[in-house]
C-alpha atoms as a PDB file:
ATOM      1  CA  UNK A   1       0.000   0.000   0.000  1.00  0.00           C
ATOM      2  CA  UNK A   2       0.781   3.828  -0.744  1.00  0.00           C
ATOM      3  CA  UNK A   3       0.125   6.665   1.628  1.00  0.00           C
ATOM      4  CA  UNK A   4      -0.966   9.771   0.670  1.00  0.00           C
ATOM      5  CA  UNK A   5      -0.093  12.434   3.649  1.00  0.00           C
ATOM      6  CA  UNK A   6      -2.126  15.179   2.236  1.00  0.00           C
ATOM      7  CA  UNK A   7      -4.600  16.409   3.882  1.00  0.00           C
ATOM      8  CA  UNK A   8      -7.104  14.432   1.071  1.00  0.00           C
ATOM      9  CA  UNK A   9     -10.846  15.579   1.957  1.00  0.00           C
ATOM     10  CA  UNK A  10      -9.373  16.746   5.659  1.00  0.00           C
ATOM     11  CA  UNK A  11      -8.266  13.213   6.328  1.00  0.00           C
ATOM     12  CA  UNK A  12      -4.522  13.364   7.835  1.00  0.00           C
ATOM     13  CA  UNK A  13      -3.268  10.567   5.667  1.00  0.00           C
ATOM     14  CA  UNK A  14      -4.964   7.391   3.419  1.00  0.00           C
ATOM     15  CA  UNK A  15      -3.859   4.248   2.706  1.00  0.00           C
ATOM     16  CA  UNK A  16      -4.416   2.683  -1.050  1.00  0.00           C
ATOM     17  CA  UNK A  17      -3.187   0.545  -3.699  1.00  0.00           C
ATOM     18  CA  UNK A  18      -2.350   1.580  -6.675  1.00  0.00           C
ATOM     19  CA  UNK A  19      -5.305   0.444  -8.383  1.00  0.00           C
ATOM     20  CA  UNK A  20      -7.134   2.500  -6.727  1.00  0.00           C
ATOM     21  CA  UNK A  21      -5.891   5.663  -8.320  1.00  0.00           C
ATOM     22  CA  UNK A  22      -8.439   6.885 -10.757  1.00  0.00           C
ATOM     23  CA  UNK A  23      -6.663   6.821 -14.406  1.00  0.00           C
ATOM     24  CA  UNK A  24      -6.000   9.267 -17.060  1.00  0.00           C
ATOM     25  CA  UNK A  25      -5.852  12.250 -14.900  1.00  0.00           C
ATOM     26  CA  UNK A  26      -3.105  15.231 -14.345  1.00  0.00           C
ATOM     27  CA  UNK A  27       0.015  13.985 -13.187  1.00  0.00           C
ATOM     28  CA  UNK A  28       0.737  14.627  -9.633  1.00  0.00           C
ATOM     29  CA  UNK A  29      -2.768  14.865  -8.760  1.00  0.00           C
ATOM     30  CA  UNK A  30      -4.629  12.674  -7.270  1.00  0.00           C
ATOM     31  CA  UNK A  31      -8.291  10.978  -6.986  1.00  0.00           C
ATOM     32  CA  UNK A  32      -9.455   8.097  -5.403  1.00  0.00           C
ATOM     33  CA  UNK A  33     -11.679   5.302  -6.576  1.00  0.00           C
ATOM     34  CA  UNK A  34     -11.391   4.173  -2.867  1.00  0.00           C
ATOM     35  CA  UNK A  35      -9.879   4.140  -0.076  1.00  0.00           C
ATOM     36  CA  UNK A  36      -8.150   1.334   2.035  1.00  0.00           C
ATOM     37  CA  UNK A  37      -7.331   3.286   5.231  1.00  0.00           C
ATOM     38  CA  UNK A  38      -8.546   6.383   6.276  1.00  0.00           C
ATOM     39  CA  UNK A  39      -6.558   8.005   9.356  1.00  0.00           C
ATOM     40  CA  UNK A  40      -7.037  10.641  11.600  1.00  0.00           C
ATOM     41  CA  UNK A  41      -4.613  12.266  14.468  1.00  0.00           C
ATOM     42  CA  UNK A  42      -5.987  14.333  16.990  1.00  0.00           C
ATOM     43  CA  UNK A  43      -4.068  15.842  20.172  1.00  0.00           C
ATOM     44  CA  UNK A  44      -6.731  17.665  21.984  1.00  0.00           C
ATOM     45  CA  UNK A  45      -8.693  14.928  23.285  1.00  0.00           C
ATOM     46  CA  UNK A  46     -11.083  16.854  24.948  1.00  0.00           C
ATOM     47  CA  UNK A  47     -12.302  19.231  22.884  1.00  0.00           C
ATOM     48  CA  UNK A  48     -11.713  18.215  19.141  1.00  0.00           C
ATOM     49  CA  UNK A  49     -12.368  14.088  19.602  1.00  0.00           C
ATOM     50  CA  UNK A  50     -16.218  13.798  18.571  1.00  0.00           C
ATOM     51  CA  UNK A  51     -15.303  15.866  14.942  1.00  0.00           C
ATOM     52  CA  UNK A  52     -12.936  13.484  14.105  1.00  0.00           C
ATOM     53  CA  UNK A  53     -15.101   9.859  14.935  1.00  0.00           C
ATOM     54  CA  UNK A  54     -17.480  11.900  13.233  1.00  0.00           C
ATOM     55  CA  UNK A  55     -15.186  12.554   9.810  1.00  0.00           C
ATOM     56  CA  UNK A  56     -14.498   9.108  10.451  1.00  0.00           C
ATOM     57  CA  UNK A  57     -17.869   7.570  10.370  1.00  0.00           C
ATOM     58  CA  UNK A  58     -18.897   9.095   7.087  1.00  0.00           C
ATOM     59  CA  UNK A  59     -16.042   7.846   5.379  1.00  0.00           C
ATOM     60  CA  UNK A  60     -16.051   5.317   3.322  1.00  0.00           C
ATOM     61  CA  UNK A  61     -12.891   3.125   4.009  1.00  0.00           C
ATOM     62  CA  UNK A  62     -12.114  -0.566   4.143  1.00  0.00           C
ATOM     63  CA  UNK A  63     -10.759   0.734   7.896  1.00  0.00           C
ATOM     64  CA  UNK A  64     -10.530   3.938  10.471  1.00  0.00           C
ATOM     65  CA  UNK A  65      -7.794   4.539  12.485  1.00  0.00           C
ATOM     66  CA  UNK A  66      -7.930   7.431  15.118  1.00  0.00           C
ATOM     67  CA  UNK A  67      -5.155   8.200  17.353  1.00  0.00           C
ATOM     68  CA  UNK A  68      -5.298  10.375  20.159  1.00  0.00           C
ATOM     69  CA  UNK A  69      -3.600  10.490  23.900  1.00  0.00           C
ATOM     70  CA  UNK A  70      -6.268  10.804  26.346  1.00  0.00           C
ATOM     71  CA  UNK A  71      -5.229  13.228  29.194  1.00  0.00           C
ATOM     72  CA  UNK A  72      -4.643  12.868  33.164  1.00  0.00           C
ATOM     73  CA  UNK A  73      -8.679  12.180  33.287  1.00  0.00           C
ATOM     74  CA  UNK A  74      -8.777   9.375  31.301  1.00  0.00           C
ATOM     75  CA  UNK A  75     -11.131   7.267  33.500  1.00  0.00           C
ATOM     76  CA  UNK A  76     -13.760  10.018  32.904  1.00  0.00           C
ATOM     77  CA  UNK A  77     -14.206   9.247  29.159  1.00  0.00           C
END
């Protein structure tokens, strides 16, 4: 698999395969036919968490990936 780091539709980075790629367009742009994985990075995990499951949820990926680093109050969420 290939990453594309990006920013593609505010996703942090995607995983594909090549096949993917839709064909016969501009070179060093790109558009996907889909998407393998679709991951998200967030640092603020109280304030910012819900927009990103929610980005995540209407994506259409083969798999979501979030990362995040809960703060001293984990046991609260």
């Amino acid at each position: 698999m290939k990453c594309y780091e990006r920013n593609y539709y505010s996703l942090d980075a995607i995983l594909y395969k090549e096949e993917f790629l839709v064909p016969n367009i501009k070179t060093n742009t790109f558009w996907f036919r889909e998407i393998e994985v679709a991951f998200e990075h967030e640092n603020n995990f109280n304030k910012n968490l819900f927009q990103e499951v929610s980005h995540l949820l209407i994506t259409n990926s083969h798999l979501k990936v979030l990362v995040t680093y809960p703060n001293q109050n984990e046991k609260k969420y």
